[in-house]
Protein backbone atom coordinates (compact mmCIF):
# COMPACT_ATOMS: atom_id res chain seq x y z
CA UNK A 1 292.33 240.24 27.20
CA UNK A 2 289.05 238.92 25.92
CA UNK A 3 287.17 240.51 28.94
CA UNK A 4 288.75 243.86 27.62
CA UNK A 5 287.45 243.38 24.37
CA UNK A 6 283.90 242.68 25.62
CA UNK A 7 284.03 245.45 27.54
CA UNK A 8 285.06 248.06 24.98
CA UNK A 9 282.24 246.65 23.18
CA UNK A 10 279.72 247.28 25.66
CA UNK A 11 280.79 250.76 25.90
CA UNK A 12 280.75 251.56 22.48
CA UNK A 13 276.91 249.93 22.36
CA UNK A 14 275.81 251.80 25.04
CA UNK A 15 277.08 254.87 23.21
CA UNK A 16 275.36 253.59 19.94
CA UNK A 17 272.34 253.31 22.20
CA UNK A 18 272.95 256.86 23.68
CA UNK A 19 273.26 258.45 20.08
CA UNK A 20 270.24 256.41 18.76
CA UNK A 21 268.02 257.78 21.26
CA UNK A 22 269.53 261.24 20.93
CA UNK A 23 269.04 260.78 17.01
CA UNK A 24 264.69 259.67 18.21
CA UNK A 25 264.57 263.16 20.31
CA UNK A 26 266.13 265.02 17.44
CA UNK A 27 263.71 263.76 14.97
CA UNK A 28 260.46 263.94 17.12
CA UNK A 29 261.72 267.32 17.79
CA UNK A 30 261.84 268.42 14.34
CA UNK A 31 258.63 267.00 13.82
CA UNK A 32 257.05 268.80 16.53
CA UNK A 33 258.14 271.69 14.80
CA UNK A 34 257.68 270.95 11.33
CA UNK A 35 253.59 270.19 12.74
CA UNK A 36 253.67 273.47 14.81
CA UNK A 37 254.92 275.68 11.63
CA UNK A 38 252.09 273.78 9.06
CA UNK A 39 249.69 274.81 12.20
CA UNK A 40 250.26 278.30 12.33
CA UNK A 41 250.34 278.76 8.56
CA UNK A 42 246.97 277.56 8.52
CA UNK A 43 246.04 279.80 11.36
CA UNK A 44 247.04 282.84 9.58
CA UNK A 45 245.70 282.06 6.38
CA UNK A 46 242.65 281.73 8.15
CA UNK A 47 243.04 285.31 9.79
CA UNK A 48 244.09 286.78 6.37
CA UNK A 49 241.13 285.49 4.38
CA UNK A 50 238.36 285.98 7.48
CA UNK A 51 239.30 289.56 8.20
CA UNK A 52 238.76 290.09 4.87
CA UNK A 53 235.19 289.88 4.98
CA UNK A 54 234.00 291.88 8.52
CA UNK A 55 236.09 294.83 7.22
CA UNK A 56 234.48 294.63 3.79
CA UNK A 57 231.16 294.26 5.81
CA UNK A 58 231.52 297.42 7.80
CA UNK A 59 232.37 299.02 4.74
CA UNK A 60 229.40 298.37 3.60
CA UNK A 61 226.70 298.50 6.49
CA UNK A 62 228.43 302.31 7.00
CA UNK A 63 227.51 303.06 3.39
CA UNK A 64 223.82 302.21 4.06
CA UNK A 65 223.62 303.31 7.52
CA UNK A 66 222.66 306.54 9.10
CA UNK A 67 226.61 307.49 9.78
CA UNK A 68 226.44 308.40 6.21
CA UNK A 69 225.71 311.99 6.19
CA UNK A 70 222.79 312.72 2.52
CA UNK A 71 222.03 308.73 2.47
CA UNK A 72 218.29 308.29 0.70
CA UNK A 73 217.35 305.88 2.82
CA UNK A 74 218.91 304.23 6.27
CA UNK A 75 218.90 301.42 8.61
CA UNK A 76 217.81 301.31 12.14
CA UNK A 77 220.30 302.64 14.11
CA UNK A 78 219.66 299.35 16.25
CA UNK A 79 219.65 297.08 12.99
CA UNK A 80 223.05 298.87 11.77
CA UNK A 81 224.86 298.61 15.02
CA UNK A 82 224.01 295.01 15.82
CA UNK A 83 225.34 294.25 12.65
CA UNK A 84 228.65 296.54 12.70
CA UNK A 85 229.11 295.54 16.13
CA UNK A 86 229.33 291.95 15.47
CA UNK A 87 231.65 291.96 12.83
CA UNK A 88 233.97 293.60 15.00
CA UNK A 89 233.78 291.19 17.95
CA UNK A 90 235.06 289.06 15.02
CA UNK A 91 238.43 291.07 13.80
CA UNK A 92 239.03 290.48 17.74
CA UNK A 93 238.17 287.09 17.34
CA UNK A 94 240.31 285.97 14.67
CA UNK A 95 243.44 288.50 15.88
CA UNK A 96 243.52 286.30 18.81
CA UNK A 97 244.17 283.66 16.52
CA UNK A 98 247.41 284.66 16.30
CA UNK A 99 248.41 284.73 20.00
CA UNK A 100 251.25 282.24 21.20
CA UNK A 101 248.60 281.55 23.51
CA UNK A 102 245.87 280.63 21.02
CA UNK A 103 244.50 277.04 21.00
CA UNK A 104 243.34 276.23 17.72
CA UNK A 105 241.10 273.81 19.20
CA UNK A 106 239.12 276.17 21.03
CA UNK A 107 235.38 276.01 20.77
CA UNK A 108 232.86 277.89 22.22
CA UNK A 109 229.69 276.42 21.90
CA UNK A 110 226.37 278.50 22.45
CA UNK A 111 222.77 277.93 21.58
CA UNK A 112 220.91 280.86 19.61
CA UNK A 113 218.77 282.15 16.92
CA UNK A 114 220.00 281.52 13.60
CA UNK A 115 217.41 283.84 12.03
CA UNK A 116 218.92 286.33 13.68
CA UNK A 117 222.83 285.30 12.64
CA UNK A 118 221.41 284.89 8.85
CA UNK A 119 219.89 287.94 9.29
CA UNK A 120 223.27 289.72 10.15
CA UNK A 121 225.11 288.29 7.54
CA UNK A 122 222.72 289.46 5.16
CA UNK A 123 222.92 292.71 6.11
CA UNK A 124 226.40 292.66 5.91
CA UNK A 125 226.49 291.53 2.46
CA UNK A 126 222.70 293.50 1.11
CA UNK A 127 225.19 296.65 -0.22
CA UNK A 128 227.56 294.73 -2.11
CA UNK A 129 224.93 292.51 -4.25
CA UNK A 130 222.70 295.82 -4.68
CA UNK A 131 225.48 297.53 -6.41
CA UNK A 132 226.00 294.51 -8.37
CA UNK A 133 222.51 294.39 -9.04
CA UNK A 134 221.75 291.22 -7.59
CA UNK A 135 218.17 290.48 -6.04
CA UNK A 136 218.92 288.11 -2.75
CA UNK A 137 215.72 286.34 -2.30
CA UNK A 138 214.81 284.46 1.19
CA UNK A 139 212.69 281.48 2.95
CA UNK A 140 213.24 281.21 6.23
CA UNK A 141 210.94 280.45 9.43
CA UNK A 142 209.20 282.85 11.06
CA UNK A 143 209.50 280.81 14.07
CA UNK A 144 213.49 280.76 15.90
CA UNK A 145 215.65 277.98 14.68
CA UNK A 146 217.83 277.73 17.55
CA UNK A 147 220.94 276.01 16.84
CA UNK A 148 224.04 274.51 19.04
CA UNK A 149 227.29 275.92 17.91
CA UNK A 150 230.07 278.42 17.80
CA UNK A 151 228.51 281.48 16.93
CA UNK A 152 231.83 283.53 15.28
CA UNK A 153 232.79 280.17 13.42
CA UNK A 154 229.55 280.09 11.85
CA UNK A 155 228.95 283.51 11.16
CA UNK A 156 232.97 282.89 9.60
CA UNK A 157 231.06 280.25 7.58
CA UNK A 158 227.76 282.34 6.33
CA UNK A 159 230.01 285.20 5.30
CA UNK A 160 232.15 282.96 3.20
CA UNK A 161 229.31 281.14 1.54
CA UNK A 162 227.83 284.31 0.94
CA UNK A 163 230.95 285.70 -0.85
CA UNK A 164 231.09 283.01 -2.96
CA UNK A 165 227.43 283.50 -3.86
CA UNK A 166 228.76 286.90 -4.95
CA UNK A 167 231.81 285.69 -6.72
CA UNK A 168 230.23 282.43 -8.65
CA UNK A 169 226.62 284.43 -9.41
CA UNK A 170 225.45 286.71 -12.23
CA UNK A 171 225.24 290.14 -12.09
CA UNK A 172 221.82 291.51 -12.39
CA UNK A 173 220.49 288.18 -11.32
CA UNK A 174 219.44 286.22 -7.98
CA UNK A 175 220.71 284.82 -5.19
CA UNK A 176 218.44 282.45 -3.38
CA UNK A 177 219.17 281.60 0.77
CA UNK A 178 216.43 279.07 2.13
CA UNK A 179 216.06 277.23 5.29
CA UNK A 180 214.23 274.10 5.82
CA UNK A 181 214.59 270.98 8.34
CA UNK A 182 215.60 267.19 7.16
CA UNK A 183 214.22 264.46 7.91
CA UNK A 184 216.70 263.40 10.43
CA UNK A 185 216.24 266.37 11.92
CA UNK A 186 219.19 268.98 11.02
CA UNK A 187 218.83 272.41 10.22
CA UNK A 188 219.42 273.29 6.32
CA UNK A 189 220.22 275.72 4.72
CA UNK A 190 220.53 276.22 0.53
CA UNK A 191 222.17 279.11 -1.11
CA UNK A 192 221.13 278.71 -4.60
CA UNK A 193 223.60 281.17 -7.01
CA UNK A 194 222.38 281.05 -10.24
CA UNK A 195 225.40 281.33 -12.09
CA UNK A 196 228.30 279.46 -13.58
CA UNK A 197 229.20 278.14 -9.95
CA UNK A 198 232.12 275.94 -9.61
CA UNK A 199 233.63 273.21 -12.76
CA UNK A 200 233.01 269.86 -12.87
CA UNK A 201 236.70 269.45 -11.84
CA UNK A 202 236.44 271.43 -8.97
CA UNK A 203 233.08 270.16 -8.19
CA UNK A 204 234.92 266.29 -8.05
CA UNK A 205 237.75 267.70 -5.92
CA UNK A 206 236.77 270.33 -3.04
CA UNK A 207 232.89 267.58 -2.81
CA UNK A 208 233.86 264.24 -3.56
CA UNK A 209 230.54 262.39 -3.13
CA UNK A 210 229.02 265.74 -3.78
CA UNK A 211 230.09 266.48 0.25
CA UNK A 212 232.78 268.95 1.36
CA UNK A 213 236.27 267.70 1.98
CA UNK A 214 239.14 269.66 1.73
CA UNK A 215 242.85 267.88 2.78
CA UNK A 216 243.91 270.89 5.93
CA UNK A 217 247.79 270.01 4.73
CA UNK A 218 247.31 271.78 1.21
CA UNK A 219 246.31 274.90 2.96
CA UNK A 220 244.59 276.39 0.06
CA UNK A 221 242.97 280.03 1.16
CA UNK A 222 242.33 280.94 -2.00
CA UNK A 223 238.58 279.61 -1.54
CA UNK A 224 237.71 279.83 1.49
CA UNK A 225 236.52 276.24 1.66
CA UNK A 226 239.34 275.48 3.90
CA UNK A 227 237.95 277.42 6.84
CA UNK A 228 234.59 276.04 5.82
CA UNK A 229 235.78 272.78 6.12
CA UNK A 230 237.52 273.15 9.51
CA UNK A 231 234.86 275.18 11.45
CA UNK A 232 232.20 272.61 10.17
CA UNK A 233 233.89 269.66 11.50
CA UNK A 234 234.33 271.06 14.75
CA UNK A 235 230.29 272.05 14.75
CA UNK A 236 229.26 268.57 13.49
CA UNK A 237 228.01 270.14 10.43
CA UNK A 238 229.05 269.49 6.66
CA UNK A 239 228.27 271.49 3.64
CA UNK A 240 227.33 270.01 0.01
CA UNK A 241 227.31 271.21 -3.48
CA UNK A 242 225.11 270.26 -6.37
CA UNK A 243 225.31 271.59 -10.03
CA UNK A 244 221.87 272.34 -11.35
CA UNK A 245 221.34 272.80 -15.09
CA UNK A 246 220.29 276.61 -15.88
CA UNK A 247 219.99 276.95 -11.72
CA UNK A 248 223.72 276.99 -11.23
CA UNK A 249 225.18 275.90 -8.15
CA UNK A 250 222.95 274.50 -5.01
CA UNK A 251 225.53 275.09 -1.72
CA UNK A 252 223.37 273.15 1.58
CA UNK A 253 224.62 273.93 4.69
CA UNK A 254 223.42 271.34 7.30
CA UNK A 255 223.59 272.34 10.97
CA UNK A 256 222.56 270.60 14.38
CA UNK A 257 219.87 271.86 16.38
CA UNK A 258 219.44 272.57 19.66
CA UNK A 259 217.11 270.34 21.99
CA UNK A 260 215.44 273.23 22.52
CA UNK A 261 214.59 273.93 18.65
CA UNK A 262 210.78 273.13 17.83
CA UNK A 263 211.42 270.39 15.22
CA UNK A 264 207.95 269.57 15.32
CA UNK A 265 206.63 273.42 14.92
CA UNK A 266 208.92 274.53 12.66
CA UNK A 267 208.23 271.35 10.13
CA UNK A 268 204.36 272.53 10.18
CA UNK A 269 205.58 275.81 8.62
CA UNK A 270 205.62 276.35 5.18
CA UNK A 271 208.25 279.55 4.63
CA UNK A 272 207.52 281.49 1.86
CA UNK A 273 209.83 282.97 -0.59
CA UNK A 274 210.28 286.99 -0.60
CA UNK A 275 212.66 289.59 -1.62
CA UNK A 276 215.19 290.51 1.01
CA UNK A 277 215.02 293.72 0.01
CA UNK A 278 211.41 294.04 1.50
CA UNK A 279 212.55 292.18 4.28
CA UNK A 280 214.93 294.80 5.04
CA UNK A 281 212.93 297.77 4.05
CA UNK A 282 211.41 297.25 7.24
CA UNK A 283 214.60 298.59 8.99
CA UNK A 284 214.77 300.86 6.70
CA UNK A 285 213.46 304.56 6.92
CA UNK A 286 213.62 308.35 4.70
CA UNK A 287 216.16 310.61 6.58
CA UNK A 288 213.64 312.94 7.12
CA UNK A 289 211.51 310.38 9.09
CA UNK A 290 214.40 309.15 10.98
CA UNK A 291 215.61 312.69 12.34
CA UNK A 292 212.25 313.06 13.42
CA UNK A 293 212.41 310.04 15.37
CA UNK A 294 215.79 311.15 16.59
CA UNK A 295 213.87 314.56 17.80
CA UNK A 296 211.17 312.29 19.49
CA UNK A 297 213.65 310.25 21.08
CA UNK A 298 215.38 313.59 22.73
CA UNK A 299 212.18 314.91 24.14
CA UNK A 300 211.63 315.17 27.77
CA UNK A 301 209.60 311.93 28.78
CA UNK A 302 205.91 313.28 29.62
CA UNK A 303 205.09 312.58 33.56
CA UNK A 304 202.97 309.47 32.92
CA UNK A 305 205.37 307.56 31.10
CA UNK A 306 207.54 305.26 33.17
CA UNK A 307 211.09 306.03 33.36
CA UNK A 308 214.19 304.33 31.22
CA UNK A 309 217.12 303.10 32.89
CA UNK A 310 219.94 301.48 31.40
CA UNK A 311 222.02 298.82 32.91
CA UNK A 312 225.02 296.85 31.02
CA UNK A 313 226.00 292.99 30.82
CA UNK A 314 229.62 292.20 30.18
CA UNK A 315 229.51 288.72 29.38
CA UNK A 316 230.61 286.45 26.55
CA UNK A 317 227.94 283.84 26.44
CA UNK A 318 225.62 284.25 24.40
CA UNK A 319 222.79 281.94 26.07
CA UNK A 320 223.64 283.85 29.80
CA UNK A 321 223.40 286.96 27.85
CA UNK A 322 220.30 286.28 26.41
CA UNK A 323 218.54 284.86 29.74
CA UNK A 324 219.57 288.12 31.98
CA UNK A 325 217.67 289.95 28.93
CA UNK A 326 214.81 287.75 28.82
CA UNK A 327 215.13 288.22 33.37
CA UNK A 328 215.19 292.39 33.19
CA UNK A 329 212.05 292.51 30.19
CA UNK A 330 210.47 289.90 32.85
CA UNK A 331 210.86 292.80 35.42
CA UNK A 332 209.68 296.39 33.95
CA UNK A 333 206.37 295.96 35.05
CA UNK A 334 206.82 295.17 38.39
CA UNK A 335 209.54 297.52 38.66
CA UNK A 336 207.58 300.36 36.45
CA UNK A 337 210.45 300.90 34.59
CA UNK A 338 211.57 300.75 31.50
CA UNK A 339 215.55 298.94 30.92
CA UNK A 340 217.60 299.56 28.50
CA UNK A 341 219.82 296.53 28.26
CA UNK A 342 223.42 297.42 26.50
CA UNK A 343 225.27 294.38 25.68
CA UNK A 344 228.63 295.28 25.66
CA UNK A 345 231.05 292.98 23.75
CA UNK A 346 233.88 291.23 25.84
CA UNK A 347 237.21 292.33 24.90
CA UNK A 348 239.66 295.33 26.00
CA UNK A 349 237.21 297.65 27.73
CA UNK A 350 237.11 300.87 26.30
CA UNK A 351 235.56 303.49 29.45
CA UNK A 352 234.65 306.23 27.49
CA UNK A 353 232.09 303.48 25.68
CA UNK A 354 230.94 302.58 29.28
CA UNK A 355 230.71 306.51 30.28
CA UNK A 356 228.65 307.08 26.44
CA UNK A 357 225.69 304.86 27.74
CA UNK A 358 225.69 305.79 31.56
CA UNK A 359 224.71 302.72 32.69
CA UNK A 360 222.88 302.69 36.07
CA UNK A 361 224.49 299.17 37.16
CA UNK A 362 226.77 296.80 34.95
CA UNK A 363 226.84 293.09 35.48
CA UNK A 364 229.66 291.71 35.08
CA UNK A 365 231.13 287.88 34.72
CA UNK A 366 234.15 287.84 35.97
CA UNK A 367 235.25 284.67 34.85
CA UNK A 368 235.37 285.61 30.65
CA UNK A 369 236.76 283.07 28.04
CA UNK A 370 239.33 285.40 26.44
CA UNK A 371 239.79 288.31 28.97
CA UNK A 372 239.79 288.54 32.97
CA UNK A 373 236.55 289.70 33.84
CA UNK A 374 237.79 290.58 37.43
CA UNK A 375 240.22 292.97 36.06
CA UNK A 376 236.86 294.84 33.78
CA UNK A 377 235.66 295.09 37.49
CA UNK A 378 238.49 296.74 38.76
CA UNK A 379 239.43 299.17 35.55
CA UNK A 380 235.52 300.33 35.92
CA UNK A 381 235.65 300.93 39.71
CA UNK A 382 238.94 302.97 39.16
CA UNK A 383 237.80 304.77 36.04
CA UNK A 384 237.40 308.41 35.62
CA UNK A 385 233.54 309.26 35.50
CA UNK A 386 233.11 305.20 36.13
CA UNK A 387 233.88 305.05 39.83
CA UNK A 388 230.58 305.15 40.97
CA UNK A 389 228.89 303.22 39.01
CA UNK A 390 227.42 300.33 40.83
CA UNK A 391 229.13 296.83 39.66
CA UNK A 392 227.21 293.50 40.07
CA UNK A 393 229.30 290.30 39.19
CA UNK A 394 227.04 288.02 38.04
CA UNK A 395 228.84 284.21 37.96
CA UNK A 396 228.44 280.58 38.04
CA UNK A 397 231.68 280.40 40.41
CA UNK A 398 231.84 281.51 43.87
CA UNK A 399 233.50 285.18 43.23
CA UNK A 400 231.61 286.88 45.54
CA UNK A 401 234.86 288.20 48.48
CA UNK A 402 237.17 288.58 45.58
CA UNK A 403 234.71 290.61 43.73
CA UNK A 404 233.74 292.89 46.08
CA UNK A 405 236.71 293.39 47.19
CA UNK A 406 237.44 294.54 43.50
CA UNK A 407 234.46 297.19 44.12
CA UNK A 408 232.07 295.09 43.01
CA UNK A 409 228.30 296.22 44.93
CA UNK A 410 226.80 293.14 44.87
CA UNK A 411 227.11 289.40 43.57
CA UNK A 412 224.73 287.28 42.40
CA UNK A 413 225.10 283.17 41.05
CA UNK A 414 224.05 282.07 37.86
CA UNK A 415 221.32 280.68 36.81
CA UNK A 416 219.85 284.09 37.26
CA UNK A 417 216.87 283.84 39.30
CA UNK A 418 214.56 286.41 39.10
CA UNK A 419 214.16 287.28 42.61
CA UNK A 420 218.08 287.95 42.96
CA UNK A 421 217.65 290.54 40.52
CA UNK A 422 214.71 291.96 41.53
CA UNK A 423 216.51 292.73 44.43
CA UNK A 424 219.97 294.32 42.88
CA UNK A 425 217.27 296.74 40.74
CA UNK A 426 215.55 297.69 44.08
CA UNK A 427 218.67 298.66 45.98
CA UNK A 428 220.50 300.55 43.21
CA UNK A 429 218.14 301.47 40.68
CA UNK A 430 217.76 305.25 41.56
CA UNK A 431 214.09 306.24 43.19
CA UNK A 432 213.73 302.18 44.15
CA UNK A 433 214.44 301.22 47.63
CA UNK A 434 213.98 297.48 49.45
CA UNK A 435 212.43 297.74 52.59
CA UNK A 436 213.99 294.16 53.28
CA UNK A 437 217.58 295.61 52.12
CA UNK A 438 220.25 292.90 52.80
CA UNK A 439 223.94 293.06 52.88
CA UNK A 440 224.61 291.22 49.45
C-alpha cells in the first residue's frame, strides 16, 4: 500500500515538473514577444520621424533647383541631384526598416568624405532656414575628413541635428556648423543655435554629464534624440550639449576617423568661418546663364575634342564605388576619352533610368547588401532597349560562370586593378579594340 502511495506521488511530481517547465516556456515565450513588440515600435518610430526629414528635404532642394520652372537663381544640376538623390536612397533605407526581414542590428560601415555628407545635408536644409531668415554660417576643412561609419545613419543624424538647429534657433538669426579635430584624435563637429535651445530640465535629462543618453525603452520620437542616440552608439560616436549664455545651445558631434584621415594635416589647418550662402553660391547660377550652358552642353562636340562615354556602377559600397571612379578618371588619358561615371543607387532597378543615361557598359556587384545583384544582371540583359548593353560584374567573390551565364560580358575581381579595366574599356568601349583580346 505504501509503495502505491509513493508512487502516485512520483507521478503527480513529475507532472508538477512537466507543468513547471511548461509554465518557464510560456513565460520566456511571452517575453520574447513582449521584447519583439517594444523592438518594432521603436523601429517604426524611427521610420515615422526619419522619413520626415528626406521628404521635407526634396521639398526643398526642388524649390531651389532648376526643376522649378521662373526660379531666380538655381543649383547645379549635379549639386541638386546628388543631393535629391541621396535622400531618396534613404526613404528606401528606412522602408526596409520595416521588413520582417529587417535586422535592426545591421550596420554598414564605409569610409568617406564627410565634407561632402555635411555638405548634402546643408543643402538639404539651406531653403528652409532662408525662408526663415536664418544665416547658416560654416568652418570646415578644406582638406577631406574621411570618417569610418554608416553613411545613411549619419546623414539620419546631421539631418536631425540640423532640424533641431531650426526648431531651438531664432528667426532672422544664425546658425553656426564647425568642424575641428580633438586632441585624442576624433572628428568634431559643433552646431552652435543661438537661441533659447533646450531647459535646464531637459538639458539634465536627455545629457546627464552634459553627454547624450536617452533610455531606448521610453521610446520618445518626439525629439529625435532617440535615433541620435541609437545610430551613435552603433558608430562609436556620442553627441554633447552645452548651454552658453547669450550663445544658446552648443550641440558637438564627435565622430571616429578613418586611418586614412590626415590627423596630422588637417590639425595644421586653421578653417575659417564664412557664410554658407557664399559657399553655395558657387553652385549656384542666373537661369539665363544656366540654359546657356544647357545649349553648350547639346552642341555637337568639335573634332578635336575627345569623345564622352558613359559607363554605370551598380554597387552599394561606397569606398568600391569611389575607387572604380578614382580607376576610370585614372584612365581617360590613356584611353583619350572622356567617362562619364553614373552611380546608380542600389535598390529596385528602374530600366527606363538605365535606358535615360545609355550607358556604354554597367558594372555590376552582384553580391548587394539589400538586393540580389545577380538578378539586376539578369533584368538588364532581358530588358527592352537594355539587352545589349554590355554587363561587367565586378566582385570580391568568385561569380564569374554564374554571371555570365546571367549575360554578364565580362567579370572582373575586386580590388579593381587598373589593368583589368583597361582591358574591359578596350574590348567594349565603341572605336577601342585590344589587339591582345582575351576570352574574359
Amino acid at each position: 500500500m505504501k509503495s502505491n502511495i509513493l508512487g502516485v506521488f512520483e507521478q503527480i511530481k513529475g507532472q508538477i515538473t512537466q507543468i513547471t517547465e511548461i509554465k518557464n516556456r510560456l513565460e520566456q515565450d511571452i517575453g520574447e514577444i513582449q521584447r519583439e513588440n517594444a523592438r518594432r515600435k521603436i523601429i517604426e518610430s524611427i521610420v515615422f520621424h526619419e522619413t520626415r526629414l528626406p521628404i521635407e528635404a526634396i521639398s526643398g532642394i526642388l524649390e531651389i533647383s532648376s526643376l522649378v520652372p521662373g526660379a531666380h537663381a538655381t543649383i547645379k544640376n549635379g549639386a541638386a541631384a546628388s543631393a535629391l538623390r541621396f535622400n531618396l536612397e534613404l526613404l528606401s533605407y528606412l522602408e526596409s526598416f520595416l521588413t520582417p526581414e529587417f535586422d535592426p542590428d545591421f550596420y554598414m560601415e564605409t569610409e568617406f568624405d564627410f565634407n561632402e555628407i555635411m555638405f548634402t545635408a546643408l543643402c538639404s536644409v539651406y531653403n528652409k532656414f532662408v525662408k526663415r531668415g536664418v544665416r547658416l554660417s560654416i568652418r570646415f576643412f578644406d582638406s577631406p575628413v574621411i570618417v569610418k561609419a554608416d553613411k545613411y545613419k549619419l546623414y539620419c543624424v546631421l539631418l536631425n541635428l540640423l532640424d533641431n538647429a531650426f526648431k531651438f534657433g531664432a528667426a532672422k538669426d544664425e546658425v553656426v556648423v564647425s568642424t575641428g579635430i580633438s586632441d585624442d584624435g576624433m572628428l568634431k563637429v559643433e552646431l552652435l543655435d543661438h537661441g533659447a535651445g533646450f531647459d535646464e530640465e531637459s538639458l539634465r535629462s536627455f545629457f546627464p554629464k552634459g553627454r547624450l543618453s536617452v533610455e531606448l525603452e521610453k521610446n520618445d520620437p518626439k525629439t529625435g534624440l532617440l535615433i541620435v542616440y541609437k545610430y551613435l552608439q552603433e558608430m562609436g560616436g556620442y553627441l554633447e550639449a552645452e548651454s552658453r549664455s547669450e550663445e544658446g545651445v552648443a550641440m558637438t558631434l564627435s565622430l571616429k576617423l578613418s586611418e586614412k584621415a590626415d590627423v596630422k594635416a588637417l590639425g595644421a589647418e586653421t578653417p575659417d568661418l564664412c557664410d554658407f550662402s557664399d559657399r553655395i553660391m558657387q553652385e549656384l547660377t542666373p537661369d539665363a546663364e544656366f540654359d546657356g550652358a544647357l545649349k553648350r552642353i547639346r552642341r555637337p562636340a568639335e573634332p578635336d575634342r575627345p569623345p564622352t562615354r558613359t559607363v554605370m556602377i551598380i554597387d552599394d559600397d561606397f569606398g568600391a564605388v569611389g575607387e572604380f571612379k578614382n580607376a576610370v578618371e585614372a584612365l581617360q588619358d590613356q584611353m583619350k576619352t572622356v567617362f562619364r561615371v553614373i552611380d546608380l543607387a542600389p535598390g529596385p532597378l528602374n530600366l527606363d533610368v538605365v535606358r535615360s543615361y545609355a550607358p556604354d557598359i554597367v558594372f555590376v556587384e552582384p553580391m548587394l547588401k539589400n538586393s540580389d545583384g545577380f538578378a539586376v544582371i539578369e533584368k538588364i540583359k532581358k530588358g527592352e532597349g537594355t539587352s545589349n548593353i554590355n554587363i561587367v560584374a565586378l566582385s570580391r567573390i568568385k561569380c564569374k560562370v554564374r554571371s555570365m551565364n546571367l549575360g554578364a560580358s565580362a567579370y572582373i575581381q575586386k580590388p579593381l586593378k587598373e589593368a583589368a579595366l583597361l582591358e574591359v574599356f578596350n574590348k567594349f568601349i565603341p572605336g577601342r579594340t585590344d589587339d591582345n583580346d582575351k576570352n574574359m
